[in-house]
C-alpha atoms as a PDB file:
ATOM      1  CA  UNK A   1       7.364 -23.071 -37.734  1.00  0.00           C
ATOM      2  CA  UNK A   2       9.386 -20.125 -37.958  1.00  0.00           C
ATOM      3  CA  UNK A   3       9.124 -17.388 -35.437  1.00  0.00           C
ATOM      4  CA  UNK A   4       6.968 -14.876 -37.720  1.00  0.00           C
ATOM      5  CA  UNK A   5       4.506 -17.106 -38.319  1.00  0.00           C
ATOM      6  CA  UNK A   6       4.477 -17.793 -34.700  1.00  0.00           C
ATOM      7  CA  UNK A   7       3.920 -14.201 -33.602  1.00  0.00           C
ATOM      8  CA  UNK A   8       1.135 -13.818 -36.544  1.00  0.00           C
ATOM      9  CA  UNK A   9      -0.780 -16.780 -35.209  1.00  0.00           C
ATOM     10  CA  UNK A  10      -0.477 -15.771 -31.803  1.00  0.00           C
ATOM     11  CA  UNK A  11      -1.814 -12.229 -32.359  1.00  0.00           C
ATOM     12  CA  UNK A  12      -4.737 -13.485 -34.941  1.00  0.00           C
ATOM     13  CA  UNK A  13      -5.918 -15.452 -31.622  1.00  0.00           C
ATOM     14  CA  UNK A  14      -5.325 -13.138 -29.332  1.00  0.00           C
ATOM     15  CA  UNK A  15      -7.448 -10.485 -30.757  1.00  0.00           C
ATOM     16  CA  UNK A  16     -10.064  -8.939 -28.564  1.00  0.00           C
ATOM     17  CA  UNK A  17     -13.746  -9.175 -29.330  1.00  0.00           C
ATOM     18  CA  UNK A  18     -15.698  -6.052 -30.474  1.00  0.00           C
ATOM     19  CA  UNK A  19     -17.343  -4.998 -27.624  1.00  0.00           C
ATOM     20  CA  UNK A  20     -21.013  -6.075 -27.480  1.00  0.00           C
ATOM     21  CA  UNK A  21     -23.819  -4.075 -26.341  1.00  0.00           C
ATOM     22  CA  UNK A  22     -26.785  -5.778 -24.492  1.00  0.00           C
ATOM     23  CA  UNK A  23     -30.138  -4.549 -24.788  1.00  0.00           C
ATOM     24  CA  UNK A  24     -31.793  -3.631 -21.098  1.00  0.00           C
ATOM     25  CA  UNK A  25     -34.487  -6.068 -21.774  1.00  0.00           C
ATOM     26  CA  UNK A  26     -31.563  -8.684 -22.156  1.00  0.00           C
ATOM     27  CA  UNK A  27     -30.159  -7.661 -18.684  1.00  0.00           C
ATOM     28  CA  UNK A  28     -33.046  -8.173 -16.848  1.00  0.00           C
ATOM     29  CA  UNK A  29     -33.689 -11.452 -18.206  1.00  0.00           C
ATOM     30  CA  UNK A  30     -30.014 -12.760 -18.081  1.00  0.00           C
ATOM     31  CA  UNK A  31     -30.441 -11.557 -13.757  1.00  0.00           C
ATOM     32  CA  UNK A  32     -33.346 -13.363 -13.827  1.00  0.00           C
ATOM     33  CA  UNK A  33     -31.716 -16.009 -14.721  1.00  0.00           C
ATOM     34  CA  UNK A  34     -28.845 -15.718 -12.397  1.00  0.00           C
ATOM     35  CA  UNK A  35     -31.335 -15.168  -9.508  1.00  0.00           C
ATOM     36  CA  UNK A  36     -33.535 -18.334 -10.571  1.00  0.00           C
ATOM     37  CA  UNK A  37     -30.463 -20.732 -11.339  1.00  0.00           C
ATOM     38  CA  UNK A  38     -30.998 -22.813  -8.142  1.00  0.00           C
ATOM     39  CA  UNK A  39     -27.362 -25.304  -7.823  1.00  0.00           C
ATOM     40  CA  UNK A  40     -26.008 -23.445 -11.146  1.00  0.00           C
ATOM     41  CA  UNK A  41     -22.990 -21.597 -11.197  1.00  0.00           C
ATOM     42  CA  UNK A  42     -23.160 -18.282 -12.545  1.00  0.00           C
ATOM     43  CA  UNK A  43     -20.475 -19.260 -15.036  1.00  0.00           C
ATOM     44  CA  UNK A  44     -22.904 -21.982 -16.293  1.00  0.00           C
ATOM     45  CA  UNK A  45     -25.552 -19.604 -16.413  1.00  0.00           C
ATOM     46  CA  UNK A  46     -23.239 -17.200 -18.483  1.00  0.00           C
ATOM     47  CA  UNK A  47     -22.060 -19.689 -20.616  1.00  0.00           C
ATOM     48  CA  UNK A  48     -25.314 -20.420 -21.319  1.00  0.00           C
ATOM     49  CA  UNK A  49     -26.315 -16.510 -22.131  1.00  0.00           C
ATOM     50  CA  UNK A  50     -23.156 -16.591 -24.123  1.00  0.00           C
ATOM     51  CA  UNK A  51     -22.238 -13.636 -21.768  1.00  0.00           C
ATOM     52  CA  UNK A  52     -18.786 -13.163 -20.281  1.00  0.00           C
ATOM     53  CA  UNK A  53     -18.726 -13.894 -16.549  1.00  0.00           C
ATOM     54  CA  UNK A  54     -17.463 -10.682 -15.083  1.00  0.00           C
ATOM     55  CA  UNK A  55     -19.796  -9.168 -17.138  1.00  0.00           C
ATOM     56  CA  UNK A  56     -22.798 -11.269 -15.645  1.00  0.00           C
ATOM     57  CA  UNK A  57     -21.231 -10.459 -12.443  1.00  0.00           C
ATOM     58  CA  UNK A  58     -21.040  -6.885 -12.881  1.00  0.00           C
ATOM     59  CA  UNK A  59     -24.967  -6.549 -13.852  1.00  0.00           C
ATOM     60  CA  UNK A  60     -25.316  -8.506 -10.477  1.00  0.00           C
ATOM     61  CA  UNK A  61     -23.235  -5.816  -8.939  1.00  0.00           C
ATOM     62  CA  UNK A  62     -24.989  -3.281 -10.006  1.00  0.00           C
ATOM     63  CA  UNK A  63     -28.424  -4.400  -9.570  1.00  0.00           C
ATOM     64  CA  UNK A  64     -27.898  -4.752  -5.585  1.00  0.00           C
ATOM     65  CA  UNK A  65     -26.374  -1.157  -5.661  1.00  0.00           C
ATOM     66  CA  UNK A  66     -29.902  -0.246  -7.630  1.00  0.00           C
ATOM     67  CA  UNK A  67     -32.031  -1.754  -4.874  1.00  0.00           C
ATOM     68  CA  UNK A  68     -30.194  -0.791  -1.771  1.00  0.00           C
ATOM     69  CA  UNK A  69     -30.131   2.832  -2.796  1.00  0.00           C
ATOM     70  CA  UNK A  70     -33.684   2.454  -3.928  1.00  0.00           C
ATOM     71  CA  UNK A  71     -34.535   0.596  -0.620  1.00  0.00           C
ATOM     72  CA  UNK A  72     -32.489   3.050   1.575  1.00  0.00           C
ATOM     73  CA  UNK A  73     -35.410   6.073   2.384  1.00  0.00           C
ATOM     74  CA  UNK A  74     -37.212   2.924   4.399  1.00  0.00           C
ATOM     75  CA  UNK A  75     -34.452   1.248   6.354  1.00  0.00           C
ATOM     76  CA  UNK A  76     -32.977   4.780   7.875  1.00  0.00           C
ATOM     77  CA  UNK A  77     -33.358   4.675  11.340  1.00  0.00           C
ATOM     78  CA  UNK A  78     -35.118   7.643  12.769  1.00  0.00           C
ATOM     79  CA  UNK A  79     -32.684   9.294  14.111  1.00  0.00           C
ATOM     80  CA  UNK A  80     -30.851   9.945  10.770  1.00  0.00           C
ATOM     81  CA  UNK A  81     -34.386  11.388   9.225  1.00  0.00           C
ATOM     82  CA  UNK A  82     -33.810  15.362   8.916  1.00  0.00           C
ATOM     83  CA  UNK A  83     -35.946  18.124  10.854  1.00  0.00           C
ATOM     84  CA  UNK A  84     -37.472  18.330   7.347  1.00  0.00           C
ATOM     85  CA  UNK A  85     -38.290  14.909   6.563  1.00  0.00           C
ATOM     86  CA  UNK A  86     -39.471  14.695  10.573  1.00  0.00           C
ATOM     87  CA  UNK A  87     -41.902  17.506   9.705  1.00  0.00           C
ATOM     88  CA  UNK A  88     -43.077  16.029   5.994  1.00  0.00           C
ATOM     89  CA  UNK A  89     -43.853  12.916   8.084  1.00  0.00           C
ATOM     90  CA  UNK A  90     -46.041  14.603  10.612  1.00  0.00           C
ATOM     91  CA  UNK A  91     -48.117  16.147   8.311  1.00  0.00           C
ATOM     92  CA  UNK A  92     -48.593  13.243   5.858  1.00  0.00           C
ATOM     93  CA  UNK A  93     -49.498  11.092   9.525  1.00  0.00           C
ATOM     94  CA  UNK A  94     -51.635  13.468  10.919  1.00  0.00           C
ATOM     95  CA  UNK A  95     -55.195  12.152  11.321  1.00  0.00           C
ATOM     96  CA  UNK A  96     -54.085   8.611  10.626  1.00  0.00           C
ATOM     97  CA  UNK A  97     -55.384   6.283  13.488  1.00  0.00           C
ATOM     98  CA  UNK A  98     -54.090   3.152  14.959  1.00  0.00           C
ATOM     99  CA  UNK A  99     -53.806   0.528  12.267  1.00  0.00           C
ATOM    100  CA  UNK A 100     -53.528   3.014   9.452  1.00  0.00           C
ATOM    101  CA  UNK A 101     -50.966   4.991  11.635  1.00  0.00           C
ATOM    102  CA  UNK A 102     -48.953   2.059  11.921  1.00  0.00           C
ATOM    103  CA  UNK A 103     -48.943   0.788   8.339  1.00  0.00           C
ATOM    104  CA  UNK A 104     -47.800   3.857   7.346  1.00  0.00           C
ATOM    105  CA  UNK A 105     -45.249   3.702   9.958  1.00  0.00           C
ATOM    106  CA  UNK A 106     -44.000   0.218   8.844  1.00  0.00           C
ATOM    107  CA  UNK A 107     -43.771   1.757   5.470  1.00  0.00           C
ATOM    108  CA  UNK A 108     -40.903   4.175   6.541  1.00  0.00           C
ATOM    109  CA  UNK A 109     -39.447   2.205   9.242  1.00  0.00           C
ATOM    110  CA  UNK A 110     -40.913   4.149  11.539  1.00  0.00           C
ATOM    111  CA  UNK A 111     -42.500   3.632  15.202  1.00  0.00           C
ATOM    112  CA  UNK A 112     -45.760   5.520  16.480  1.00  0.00           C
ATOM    113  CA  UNK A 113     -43.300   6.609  18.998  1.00  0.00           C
ATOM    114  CA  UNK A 114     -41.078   8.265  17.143  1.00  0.00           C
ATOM    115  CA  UNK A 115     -43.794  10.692  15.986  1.00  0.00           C
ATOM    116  CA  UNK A 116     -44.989  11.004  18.977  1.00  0.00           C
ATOM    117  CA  UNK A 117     -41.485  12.095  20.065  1.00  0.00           C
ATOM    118  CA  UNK A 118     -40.677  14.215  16.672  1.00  0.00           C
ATOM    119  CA  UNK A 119     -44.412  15.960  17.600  1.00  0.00           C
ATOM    120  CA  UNK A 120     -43.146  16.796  21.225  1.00  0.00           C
ATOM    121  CA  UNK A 121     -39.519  18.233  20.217  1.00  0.00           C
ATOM    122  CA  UNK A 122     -41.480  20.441  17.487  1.00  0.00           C
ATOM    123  CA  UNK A 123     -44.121  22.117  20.170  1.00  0.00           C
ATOM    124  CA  UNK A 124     -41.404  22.308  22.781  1.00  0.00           C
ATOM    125  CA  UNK A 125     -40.722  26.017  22.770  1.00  0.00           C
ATOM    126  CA  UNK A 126     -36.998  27.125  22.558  1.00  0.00           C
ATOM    127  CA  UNK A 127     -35.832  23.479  21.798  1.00  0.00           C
ATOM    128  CA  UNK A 128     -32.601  24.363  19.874  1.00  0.00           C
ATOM    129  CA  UNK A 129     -31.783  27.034  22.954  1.00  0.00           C
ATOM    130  CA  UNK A 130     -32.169  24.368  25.820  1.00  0.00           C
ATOM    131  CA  UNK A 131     -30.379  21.791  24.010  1.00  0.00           C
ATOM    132  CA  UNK A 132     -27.248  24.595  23.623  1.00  0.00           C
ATOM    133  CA  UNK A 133     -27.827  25.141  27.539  1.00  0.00           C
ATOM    134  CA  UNK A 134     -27.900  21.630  27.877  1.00  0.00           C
ATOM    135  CA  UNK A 135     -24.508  21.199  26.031  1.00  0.00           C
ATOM    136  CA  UNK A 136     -23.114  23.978  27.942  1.00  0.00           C
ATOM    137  CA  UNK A 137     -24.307  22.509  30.816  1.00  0.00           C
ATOM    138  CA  UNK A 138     -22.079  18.872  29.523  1.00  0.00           C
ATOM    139  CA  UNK A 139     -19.482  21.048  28.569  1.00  0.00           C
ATOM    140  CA  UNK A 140     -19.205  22.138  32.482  1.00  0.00           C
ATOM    141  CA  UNK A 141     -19.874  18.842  33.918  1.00  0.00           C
ATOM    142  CA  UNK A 142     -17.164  17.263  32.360  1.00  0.00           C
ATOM    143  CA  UNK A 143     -14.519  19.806  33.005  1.00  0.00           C
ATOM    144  CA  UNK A 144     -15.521  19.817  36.737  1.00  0.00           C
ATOM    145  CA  UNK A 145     -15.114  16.107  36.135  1.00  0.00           C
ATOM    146  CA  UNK A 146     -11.685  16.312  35.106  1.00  0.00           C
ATOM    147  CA  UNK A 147     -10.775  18.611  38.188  1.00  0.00           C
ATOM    148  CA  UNK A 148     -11.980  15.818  40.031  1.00  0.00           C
ATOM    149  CA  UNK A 149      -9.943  13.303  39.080  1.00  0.00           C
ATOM    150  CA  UNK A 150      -6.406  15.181  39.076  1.00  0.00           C
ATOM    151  CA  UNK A 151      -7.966  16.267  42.992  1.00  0.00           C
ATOM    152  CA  UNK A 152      -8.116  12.576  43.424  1.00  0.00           C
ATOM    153  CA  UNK A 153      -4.894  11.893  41.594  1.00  0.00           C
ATOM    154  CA  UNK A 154      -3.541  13.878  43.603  1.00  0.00           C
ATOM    155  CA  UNK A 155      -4.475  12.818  47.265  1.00  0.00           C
ATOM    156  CA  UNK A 156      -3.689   9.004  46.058  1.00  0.00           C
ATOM    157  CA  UNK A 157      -0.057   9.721  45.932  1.00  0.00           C
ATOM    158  CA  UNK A 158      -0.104  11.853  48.995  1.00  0.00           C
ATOM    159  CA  UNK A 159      -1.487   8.473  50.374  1.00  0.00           C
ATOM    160  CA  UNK A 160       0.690   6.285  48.665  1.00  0.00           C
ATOM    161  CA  UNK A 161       3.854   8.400  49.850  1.00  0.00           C
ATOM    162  CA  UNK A 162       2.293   8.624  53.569  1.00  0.00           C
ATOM    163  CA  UNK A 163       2.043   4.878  53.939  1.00  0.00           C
ATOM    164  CA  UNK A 164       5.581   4.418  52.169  1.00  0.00           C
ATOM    165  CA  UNK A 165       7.039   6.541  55.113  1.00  0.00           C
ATOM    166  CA  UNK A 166       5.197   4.725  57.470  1.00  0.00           C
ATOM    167  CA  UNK A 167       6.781   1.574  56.618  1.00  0.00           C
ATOM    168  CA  UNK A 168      10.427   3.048  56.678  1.00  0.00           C
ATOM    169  CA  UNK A 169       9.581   4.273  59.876  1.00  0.00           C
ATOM    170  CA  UNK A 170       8.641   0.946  61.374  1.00  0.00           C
ATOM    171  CA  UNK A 171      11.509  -0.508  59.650  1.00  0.00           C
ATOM    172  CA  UNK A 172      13.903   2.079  60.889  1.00  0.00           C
ATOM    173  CA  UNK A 173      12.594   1.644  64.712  1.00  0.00           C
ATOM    174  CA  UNK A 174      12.885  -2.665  64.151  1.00  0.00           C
ATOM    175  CA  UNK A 175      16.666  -2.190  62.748  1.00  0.00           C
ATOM    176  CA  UNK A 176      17.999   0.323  65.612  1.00  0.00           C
ATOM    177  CA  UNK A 177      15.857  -1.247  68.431  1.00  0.00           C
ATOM    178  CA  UNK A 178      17.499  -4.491  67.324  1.00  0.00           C
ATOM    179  CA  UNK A 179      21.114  -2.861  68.110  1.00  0.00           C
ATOM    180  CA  UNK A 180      20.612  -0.815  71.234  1.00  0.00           C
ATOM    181  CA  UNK A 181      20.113  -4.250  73.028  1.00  0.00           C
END
């Protein structure tokens, strides 16, 4: 075979496909598939969809995305939940007793103690200026802290250099009381 015809050949095979378009309907049922395919590979189950497997894999992909970011407003821990969000919540709780107040807690991932909480640091007048107090107060603590510890620093080596000359002055009194006898 001579090298043209080679190169022709090779090309005429090596031609990409037209890229196909899937309908959304065909997506779903194709991840279906995928998440029903008990021992099944997913390459089986895309040879069997006639689907590429990094393309299977990539609707996979993207469907966990979907439902984690769809999933994320209830597995936020409190903490993260915004002074809006905190307030929102209040008002859609309020009134809600015991077992209704805690369904609608276990909806959001929620506690009946955190509202309790949020409730308290909302009627707490001047919350945002004792918390700035408080971090002053930190602030203060720690750099009497670190005055501390270069104090202590400090009086360690005066120790340390105290019981050094100690023992040279044992050592000195042993090596000359040895000679004067």
């Amino acid at each position: 075979m001579s090298p043209l015809k080679f190169l022709i050949k090779k090309s005429q095979r090596c031609r990409l496909k037209a890229r196909q378009t899937y309908s959304v309907e065909f997506k779903e049922q194709a991840l279906s598939k995928v998440l029903q395919r008990g021992n099944r590979t997913v390459g089986s189950v895309a040879d069997e969809l006639n689907v590429n497997v990094m393309t299977l894999r990539k609707w996979m992909r993207g469907a966990t995305t979907a439902n984690r970011s769809s999933g994320s407003g209830h597995a936020r821990r409190p903490e993260d939940w915004s002074l809006e969000e905190r307030l929102m919540a209040l008002q859609e709780s309020h009134g809600l007793i015991d077992e209704a107040l805690n369904g609608w807690c276990r909806e959001r991932g929620l506690f009946a103690h955190h509202l309790a909480q949020w409730r308290a640091d909302f009627c707490t007048v001047g919350g945002a200026g004792g918390r700035r107090e408080s971090a002053q107060e930190v602030r203060d603590l720690k750099q009497a802290n670190v005055q501390l510890q270069r104090e202590l620093n400090r009086k360690e080596k005066a120790l340390a250099e105290a019981a050094a000359l100690l023992v040279l002055q044992k050592k000195y009194r042993a090596l000359f009381e040895g000679e004067a006898e």
